[in-house]
C-alpha atoms as a PDB file:
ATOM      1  CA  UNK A   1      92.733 134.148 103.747  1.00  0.00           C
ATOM      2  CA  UNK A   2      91.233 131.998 101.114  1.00  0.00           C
ATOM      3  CA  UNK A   3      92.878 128.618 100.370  1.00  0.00           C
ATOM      4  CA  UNK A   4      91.756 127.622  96.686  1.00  0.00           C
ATOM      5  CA  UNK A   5      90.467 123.622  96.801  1.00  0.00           C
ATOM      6  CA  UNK A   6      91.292 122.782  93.142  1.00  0.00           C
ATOM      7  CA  UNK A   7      93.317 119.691  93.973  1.00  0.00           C
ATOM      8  CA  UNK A   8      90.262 118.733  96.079  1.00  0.00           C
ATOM      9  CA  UNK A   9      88.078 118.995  92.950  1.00  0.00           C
ATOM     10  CA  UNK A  10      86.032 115.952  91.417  1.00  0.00           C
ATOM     11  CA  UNK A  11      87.112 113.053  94.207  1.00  0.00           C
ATOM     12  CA  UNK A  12      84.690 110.772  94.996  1.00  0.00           C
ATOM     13  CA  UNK A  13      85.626 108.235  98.015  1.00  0.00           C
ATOM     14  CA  UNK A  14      82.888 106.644  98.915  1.00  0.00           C
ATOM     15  CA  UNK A  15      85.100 103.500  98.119  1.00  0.00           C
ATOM     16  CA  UNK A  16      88.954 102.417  98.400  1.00  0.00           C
ATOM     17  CA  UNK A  17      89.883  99.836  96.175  1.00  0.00           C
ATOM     18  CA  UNK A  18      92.207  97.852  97.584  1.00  0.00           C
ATOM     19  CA  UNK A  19      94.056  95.498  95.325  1.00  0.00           C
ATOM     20  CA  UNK A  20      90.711  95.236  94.125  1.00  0.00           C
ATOM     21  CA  UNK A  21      88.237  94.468  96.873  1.00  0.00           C
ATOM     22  CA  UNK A  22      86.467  97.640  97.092  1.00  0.00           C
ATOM     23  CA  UNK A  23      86.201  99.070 100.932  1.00  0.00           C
ATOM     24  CA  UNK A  24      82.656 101.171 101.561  1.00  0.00           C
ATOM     25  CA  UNK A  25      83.640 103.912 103.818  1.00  0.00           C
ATOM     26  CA  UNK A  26      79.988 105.241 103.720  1.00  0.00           C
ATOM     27  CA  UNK A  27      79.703 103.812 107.181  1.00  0.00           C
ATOM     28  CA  UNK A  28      83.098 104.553 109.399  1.00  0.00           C
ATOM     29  CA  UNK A  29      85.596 101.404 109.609  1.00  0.00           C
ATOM     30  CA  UNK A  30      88.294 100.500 112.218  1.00  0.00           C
ATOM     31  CA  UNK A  31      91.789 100.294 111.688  1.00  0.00           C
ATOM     32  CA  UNK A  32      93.215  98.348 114.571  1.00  0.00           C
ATOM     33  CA  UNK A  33      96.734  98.758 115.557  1.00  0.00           C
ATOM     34  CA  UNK A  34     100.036  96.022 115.809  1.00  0.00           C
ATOM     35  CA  UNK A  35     102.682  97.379 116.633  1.00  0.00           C
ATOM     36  CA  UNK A  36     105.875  94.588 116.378  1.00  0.00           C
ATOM     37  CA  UNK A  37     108.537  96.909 118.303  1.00  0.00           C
ATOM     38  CA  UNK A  38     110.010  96.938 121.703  1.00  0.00           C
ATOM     39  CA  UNK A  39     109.807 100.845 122.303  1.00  0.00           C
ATOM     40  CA  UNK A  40     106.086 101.675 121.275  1.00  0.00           C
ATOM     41  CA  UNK A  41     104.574 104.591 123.723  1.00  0.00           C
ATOM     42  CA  UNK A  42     101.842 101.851 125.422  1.00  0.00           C
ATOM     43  CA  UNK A  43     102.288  98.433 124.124  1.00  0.00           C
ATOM     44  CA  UNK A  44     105.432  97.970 122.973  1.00  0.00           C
ATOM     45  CA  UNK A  45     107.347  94.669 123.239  1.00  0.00           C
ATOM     46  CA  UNK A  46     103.576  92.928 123.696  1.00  0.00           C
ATOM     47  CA  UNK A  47     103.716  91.718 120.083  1.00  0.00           C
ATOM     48  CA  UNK A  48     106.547  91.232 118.467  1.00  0.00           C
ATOM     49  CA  UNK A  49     106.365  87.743 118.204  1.00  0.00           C
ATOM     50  CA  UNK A  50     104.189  85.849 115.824  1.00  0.00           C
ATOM     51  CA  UNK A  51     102.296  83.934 117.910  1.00  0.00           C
ATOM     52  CA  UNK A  52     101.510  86.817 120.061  1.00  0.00           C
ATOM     53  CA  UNK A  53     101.154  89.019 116.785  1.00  0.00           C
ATOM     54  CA  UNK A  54      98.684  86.575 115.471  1.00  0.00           C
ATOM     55  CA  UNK A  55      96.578  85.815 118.588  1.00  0.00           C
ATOM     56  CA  UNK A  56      96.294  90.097 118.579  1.00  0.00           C
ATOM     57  CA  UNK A  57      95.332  90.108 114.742  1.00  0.00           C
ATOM     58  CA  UNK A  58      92.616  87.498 115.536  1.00  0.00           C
ATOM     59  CA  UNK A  59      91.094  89.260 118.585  1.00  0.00           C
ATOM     60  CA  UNK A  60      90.922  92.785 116.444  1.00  0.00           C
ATOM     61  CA  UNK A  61      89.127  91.173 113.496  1.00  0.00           C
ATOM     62  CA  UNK A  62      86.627  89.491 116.191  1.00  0.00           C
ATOM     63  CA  UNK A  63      86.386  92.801 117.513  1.00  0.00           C
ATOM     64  CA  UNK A  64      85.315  94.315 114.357  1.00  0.00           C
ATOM     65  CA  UNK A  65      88.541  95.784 112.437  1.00  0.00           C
ATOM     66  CA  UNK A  66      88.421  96.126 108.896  1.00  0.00           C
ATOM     67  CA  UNK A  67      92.161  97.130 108.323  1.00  0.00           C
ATOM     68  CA  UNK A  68      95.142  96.076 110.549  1.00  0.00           C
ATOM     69  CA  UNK A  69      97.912  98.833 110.515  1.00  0.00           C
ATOM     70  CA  UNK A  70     101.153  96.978 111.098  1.00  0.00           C
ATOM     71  CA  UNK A  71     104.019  98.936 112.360  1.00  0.00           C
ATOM     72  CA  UNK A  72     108.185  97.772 113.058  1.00  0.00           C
ATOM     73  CA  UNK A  73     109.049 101.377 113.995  1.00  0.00           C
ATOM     74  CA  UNK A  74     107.987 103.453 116.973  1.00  0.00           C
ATOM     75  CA  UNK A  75     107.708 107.340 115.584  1.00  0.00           C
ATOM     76  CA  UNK A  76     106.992 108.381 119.435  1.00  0.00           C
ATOM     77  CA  UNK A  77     108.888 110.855 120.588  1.00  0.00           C
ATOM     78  CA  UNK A  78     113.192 110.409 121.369  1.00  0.00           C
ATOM     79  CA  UNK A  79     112.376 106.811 119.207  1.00  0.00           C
ATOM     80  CA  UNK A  80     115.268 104.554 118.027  1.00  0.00           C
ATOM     81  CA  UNK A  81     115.254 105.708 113.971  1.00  0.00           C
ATOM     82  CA  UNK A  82     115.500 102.764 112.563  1.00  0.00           C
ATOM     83  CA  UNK A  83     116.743 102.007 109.000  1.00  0.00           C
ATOM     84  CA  UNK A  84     114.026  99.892 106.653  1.00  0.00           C
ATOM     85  CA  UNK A  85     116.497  96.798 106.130  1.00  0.00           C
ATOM     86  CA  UNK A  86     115.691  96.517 109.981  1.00  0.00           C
ATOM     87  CA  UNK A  87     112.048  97.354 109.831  1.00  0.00           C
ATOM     88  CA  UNK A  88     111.621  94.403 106.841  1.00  0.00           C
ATOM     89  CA  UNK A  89     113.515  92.721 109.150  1.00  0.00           C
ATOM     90  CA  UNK A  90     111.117  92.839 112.157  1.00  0.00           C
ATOM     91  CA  UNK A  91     108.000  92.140 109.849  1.00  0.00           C
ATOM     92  CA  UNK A  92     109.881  88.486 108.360  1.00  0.00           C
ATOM     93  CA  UNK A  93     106.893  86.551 107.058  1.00  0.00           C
ATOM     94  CA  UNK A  94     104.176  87.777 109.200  1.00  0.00           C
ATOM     95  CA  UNK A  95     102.071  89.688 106.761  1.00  0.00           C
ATOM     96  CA  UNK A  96     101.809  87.150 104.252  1.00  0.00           C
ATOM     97  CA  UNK A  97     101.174  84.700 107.402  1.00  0.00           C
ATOM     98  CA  UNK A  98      98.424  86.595 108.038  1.00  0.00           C
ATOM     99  CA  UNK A  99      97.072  86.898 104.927  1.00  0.00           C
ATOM    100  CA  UNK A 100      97.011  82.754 104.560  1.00  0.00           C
ATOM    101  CA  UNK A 101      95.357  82.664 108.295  1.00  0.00           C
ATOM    102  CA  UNK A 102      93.121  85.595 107.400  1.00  0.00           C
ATOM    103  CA  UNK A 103      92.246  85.930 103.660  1.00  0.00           C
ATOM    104  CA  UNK A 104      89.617  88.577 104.574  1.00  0.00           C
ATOM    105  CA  UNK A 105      91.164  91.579 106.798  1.00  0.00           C
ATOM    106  CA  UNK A 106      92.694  94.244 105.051  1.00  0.00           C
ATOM    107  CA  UNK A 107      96.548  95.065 106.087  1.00  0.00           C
ATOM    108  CA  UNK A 108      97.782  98.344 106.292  1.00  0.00           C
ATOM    109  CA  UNK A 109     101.642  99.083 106.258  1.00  0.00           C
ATOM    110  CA  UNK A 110     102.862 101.999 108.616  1.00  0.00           C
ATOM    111  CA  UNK A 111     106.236 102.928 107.187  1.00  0.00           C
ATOM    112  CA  UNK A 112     107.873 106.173 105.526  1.00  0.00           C
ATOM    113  CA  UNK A 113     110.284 103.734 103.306  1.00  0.00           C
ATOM    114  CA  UNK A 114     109.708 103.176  99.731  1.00  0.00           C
ATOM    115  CA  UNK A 115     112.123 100.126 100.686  1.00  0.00           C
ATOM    116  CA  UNK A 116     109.555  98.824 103.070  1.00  0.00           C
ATOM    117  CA  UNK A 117     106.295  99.342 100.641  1.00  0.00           C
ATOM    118  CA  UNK A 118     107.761  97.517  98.006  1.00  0.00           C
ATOM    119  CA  UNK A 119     108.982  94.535 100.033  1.00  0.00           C
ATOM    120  CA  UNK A 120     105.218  94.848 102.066  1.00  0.00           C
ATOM    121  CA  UNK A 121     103.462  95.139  98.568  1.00  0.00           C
ATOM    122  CA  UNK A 122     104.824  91.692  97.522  1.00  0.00           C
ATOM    123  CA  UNK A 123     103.933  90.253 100.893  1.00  0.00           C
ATOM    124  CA  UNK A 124     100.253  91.395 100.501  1.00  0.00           C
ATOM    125  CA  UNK A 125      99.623  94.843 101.854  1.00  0.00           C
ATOM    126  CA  UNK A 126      96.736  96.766 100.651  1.00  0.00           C
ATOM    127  CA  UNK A 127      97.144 100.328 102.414  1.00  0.00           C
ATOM    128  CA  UNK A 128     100.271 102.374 102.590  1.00  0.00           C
ATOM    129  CA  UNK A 129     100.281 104.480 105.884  1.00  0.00           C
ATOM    130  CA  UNK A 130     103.139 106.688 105.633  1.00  0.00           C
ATOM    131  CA  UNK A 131     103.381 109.213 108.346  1.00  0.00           C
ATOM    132  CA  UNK A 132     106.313 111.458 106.559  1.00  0.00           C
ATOM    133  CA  UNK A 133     103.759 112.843 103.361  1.00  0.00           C
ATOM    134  CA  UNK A 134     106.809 111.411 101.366  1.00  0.00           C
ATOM    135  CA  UNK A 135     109.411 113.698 102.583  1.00  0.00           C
ATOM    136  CA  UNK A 136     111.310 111.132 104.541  1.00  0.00           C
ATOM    137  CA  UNK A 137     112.155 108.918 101.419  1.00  0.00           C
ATOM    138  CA  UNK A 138     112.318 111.057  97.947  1.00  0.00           C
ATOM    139  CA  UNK A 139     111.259 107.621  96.635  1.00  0.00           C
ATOM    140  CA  UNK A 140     108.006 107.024  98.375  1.00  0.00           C
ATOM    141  CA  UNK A 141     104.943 108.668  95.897  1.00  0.00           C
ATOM    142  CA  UNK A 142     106.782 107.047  92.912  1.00  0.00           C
ATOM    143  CA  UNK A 143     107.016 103.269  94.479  1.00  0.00           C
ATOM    144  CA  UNK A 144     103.125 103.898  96.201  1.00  0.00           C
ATOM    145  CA  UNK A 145     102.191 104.453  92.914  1.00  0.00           C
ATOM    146  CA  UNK A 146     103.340 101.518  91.033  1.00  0.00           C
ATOM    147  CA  UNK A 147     101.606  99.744  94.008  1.00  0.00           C
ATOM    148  CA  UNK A 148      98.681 101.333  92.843  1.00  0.00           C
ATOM    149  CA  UNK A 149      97.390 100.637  96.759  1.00  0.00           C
ATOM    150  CA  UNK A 150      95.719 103.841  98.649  1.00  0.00           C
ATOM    151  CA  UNK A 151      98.079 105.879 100.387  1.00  0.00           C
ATOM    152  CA  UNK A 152      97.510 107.457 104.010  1.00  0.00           C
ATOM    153  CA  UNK A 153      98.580 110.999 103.819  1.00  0.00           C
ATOM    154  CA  UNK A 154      99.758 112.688 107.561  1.00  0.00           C
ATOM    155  CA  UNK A 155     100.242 115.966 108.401  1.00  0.00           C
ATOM    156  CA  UNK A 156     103.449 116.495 109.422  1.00  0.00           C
ATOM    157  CA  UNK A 157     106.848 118.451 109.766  1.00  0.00           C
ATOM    158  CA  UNK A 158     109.375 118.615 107.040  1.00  0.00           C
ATOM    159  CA  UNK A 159     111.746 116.270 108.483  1.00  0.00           C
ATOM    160  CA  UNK A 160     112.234 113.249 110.612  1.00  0.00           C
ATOM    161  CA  UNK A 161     113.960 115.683 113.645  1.00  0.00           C
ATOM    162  CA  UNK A 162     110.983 118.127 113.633  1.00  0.00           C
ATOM    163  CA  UNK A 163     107.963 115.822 113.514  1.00  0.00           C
ATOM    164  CA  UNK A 164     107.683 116.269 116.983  1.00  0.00           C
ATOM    165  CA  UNK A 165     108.981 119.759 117.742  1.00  0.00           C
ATOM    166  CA  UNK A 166     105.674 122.242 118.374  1.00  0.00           C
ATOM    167  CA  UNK A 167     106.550 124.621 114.943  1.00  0.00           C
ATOM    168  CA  UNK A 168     102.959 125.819 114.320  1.00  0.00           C
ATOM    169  CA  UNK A 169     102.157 129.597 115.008  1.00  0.00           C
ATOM    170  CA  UNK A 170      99.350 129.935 112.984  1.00  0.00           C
ATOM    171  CA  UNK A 171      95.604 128.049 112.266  1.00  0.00           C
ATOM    172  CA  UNK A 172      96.279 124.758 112.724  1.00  0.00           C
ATOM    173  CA  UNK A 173      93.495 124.341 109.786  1.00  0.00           C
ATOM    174  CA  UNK A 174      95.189 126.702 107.525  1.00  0.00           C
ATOM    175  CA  UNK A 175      98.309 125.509 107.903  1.00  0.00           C
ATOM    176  CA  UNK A 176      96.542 121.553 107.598  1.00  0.00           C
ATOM    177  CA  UNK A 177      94.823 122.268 104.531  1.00  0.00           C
ATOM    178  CA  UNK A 178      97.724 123.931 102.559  1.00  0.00           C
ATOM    179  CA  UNK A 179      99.956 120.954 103.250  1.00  0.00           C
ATOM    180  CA  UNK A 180      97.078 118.640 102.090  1.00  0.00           C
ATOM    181  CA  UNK A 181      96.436 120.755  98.938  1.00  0.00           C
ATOM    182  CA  UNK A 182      99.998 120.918  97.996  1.00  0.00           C
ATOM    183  CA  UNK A 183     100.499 116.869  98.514  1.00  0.00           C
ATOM    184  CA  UNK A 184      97.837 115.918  96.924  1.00  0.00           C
ATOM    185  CA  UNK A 185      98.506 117.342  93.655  1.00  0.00           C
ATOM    186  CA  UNK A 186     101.710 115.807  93.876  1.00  0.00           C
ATOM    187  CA  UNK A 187     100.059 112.508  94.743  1.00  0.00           C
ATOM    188  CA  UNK A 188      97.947 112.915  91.329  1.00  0.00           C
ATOM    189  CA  UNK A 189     100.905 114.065  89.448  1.00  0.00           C
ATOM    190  CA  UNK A 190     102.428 110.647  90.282  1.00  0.00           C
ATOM    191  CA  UNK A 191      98.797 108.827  89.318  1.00  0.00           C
ATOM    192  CA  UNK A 192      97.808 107.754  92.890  1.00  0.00           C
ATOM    193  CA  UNK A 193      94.020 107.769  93.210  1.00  0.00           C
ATOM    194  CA  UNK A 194      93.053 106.503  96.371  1.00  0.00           C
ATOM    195  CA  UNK A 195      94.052 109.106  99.059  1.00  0.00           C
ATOM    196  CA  UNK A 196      93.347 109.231 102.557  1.00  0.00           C
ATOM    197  CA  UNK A 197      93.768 112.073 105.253  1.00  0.00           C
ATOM    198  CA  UNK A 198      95.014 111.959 108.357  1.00  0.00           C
ATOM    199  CA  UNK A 199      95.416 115.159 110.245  1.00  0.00           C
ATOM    200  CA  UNK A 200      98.267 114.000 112.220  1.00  0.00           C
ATOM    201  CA  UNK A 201      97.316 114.061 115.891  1.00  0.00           C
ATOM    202  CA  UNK A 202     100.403 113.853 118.033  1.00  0.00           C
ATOM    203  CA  UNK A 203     103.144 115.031 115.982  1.00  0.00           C
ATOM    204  CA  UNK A 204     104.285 118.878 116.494  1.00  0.00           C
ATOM    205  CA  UNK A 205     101.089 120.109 117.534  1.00  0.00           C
ATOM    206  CA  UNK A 206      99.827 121.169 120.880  1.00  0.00           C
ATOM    207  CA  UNK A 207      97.032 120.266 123.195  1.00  0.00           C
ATOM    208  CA  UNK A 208      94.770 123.595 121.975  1.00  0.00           C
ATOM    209  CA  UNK A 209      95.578 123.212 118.570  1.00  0.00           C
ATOM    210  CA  UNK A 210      95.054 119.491 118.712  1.00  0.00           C
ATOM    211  CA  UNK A 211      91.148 119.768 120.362  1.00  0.00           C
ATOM    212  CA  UNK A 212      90.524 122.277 117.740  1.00  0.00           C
ATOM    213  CA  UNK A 213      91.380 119.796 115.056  1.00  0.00           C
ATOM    214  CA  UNK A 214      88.665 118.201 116.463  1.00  0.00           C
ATOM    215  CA  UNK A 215      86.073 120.800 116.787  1.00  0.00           C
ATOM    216  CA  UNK A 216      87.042 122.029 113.189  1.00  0.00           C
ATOM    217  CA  UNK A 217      87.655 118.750 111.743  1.00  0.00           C
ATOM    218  CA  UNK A 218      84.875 118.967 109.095  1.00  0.00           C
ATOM    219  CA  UNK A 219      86.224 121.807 108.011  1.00  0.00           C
ATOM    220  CA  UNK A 220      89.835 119.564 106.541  1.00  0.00           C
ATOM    221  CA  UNK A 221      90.417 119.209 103.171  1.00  0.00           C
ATOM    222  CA  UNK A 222      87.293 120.785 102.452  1.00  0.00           C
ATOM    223  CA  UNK A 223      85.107 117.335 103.295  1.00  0.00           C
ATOM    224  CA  UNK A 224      86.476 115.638  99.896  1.00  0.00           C
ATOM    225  CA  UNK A 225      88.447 113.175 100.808  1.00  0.00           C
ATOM    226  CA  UNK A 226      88.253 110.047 103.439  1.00  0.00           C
ATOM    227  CA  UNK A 227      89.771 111.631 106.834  1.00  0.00           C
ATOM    228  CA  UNK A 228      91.304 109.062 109.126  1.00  0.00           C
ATOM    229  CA  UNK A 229      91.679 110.011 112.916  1.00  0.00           C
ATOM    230  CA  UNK A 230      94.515 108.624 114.985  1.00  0.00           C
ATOM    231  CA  UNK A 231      93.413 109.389 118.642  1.00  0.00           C
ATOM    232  CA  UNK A 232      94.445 106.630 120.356  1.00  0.00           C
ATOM    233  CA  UNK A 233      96.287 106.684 123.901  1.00  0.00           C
ATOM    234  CA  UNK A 234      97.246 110.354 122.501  1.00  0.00           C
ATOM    235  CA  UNK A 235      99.110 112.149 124.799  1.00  0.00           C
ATOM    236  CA  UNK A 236      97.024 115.537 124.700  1.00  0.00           C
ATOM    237  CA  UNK A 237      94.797 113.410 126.021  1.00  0.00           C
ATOM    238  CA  UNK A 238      96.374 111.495 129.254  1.00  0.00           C
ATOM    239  CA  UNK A 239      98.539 114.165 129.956  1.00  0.00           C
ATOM    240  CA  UNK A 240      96.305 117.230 130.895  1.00  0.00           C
ATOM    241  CA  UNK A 241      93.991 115.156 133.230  1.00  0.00           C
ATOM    242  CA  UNK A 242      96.913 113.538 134.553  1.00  0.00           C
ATOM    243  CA  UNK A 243      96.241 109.785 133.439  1.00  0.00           C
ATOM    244  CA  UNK A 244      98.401 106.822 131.855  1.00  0.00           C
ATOM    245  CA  UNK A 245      97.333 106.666 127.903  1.00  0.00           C
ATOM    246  CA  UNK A 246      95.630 102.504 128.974  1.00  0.00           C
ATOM    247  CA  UNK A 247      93.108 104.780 131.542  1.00  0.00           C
ATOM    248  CA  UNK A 248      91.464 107.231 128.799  1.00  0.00           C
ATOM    249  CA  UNK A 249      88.925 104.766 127.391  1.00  0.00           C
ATOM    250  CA  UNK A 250      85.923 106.661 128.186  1.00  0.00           C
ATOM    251  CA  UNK A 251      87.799 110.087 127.330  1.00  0.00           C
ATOM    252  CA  UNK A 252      88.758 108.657 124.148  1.00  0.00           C
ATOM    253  CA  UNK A 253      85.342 107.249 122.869  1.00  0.00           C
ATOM    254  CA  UNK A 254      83.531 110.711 123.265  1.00  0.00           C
ATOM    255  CA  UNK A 255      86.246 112.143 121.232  1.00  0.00           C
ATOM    256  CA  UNK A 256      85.739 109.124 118.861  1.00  0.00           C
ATOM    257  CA  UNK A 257      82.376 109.705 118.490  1.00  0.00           C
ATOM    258  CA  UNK A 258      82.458 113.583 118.228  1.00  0.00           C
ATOM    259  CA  UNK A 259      84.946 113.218 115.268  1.00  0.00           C
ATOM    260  CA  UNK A 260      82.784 110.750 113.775  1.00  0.00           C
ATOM    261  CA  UNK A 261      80.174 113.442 113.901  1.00  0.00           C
ATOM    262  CA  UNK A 262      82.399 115.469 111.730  1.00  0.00           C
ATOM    263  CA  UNK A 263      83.366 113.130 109.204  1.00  0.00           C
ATOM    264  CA  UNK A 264      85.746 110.597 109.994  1.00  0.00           C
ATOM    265  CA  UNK A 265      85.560 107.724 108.229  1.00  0.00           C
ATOM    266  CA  UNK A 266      88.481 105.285 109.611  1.00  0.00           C
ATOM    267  CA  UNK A 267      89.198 105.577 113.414  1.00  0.00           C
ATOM    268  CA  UNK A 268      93.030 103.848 114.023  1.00  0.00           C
ATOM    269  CA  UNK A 269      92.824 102.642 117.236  1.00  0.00           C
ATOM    270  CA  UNK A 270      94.334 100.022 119.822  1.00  0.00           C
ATOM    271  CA  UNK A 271      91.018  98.705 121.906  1.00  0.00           C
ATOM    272  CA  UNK A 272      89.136  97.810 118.411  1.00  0.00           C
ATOM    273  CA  UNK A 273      86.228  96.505 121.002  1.00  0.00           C
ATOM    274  CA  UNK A 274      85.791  99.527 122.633  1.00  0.00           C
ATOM    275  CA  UNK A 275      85.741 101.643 119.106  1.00  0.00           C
ATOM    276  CA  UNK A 276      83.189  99.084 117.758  1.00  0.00           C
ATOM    277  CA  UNK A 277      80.382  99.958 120.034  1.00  0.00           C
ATOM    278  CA  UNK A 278      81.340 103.606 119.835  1.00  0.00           C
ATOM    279  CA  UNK A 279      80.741 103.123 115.919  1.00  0.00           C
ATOM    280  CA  UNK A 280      77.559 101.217 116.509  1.00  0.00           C
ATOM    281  CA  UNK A 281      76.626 104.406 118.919  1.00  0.00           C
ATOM    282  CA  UNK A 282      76.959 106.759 116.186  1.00  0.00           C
ATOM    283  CA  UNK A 283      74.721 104.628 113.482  1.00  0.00           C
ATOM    284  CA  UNK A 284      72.101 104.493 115.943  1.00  0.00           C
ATOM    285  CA  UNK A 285      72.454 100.391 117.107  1.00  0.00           C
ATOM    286  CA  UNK A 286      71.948  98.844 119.910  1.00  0.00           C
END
């Protein structure tokens, strides 16, 4: 079957702009991750205070982050579902503290609330990372796109109870590239330019389908848009060699650097270090 690519037509993305500072994703950038709840899969609890939020923001932009993707809700699997009154609640002040401490990192906003964009927008954000494709909040494209900020696109199922349940009988690449057709001429319906993909790694798909994501990932969205790969302490990675997701470093980098080889251009990761020298790797430093 033939999937037609006229909503990937004419996109150039050599750049985000992001509130206006334009981001060169000609050479692949690191998104490092903060997560401020209790219940994450590997960290959680660790920062969820400022002072340990802001010693973590520090290290990652020493460490060579470009974005920081700042989550209040953990979307692992049997999560608390939280409402976004308490996930503003959990980010207070901290984005715009960061901001003031550091002017120059980028800060990415991991929520599937329109609620939650709009009160991040006004605190500073410059990425919306929304894992539900706007199907969790009917509100989400329209408020992204007063924003006018870049939107993360995920693959994922149709509702907040599925995301995690294995649904997917046929290509995984098929059934990838439909969704992304389909949601990204909604995306441009609403005016939103800057789009980025993320293939969704850990939600409803299985270990098979999940390494042939990776083998096949040059062939998503038909290599026009930015891809962004979300690998990190996966568990169809730990799980079949029988390993906690902090012991998969060296697993984890090859895959890093064998999706970089297929196009990915922002790697969202928790050991920003670790990433860095993979990245260096792959442009041929030293």
């Amino acid at each position: 079957m033939e999937i037609s690519n006229t909503a990937f037509n004419n996109v150039s993305f050599n750049t985000l702009n992001c509130r206006g500072k334009l981001v060169d994703l000609s050479t692949p950038q690191i998104m490092g991750i903060l997560n401020l709840t209790p219940d994450s899969f590997s960290d959680g609890g660790r920062f969820n205070t400022e002072k340990s939020a802001l010693n973590q923001v520090e290290k990652m932009i020493n460490d060579g982050a470009t974005f920081i993707d700042i989550g209040a809700q953990s979307t692992r699997p049997k999560a608390e579902y939280l409402s976004a009154d308490v996930e503003i609640a959990r980010i207070g002040s901290l984005i715009s503290t960061i901001k003031k401490k550091f002017p120059e990192i980028l800060i990415s906003l991991d929520t599937f609330y329109s609620k939650t964009v709009e009160f991040g927008f006004n605190e500073g954000i410059d990425v919306v990372n929304d894992i539900s494709g706007g199907m969790f909040d009917e509100n989400m494209f329209e408020t992204v796109a007063k924003t006018e900020l870049p939107y993360i696109l995920m693959h994922v199922n149709s509702a907040y109870e599925l995301m995690h349940k294995k649904l997917i009988k046929e290509d995984i690449i098929l059934k990838i590239n439909h969704y992304f057709s389909e949601k990204v001429q909604q995306l441009r319906s609403f005016g939103i330019k800057d789009i980025i993909l993320d293939p969704g790694f850990g939600f409803g798909k299985t270990v098979e389908q999940q390494h042939q994501m990776i083998d096949e990932l040059d062939a998503v969205s038909f290599g026009q848009f930015p891809l962004l790969v979300g690998i990190s302490r996966k568990s169809f990675i730990y799980k079949p060699l029988g390993k906690s997701p902090l012991n998969i470093q060296n697993e984890t980098q090859q895959l890093h650097l064998k999706v970089l080889n297929k196009g990915a251009k922002i790697l969202r990761v928790h050991d920003v270090f670790e990433t860095k020298k993979t990245i260096d790797l792959f442009l041929g430093k030293h």
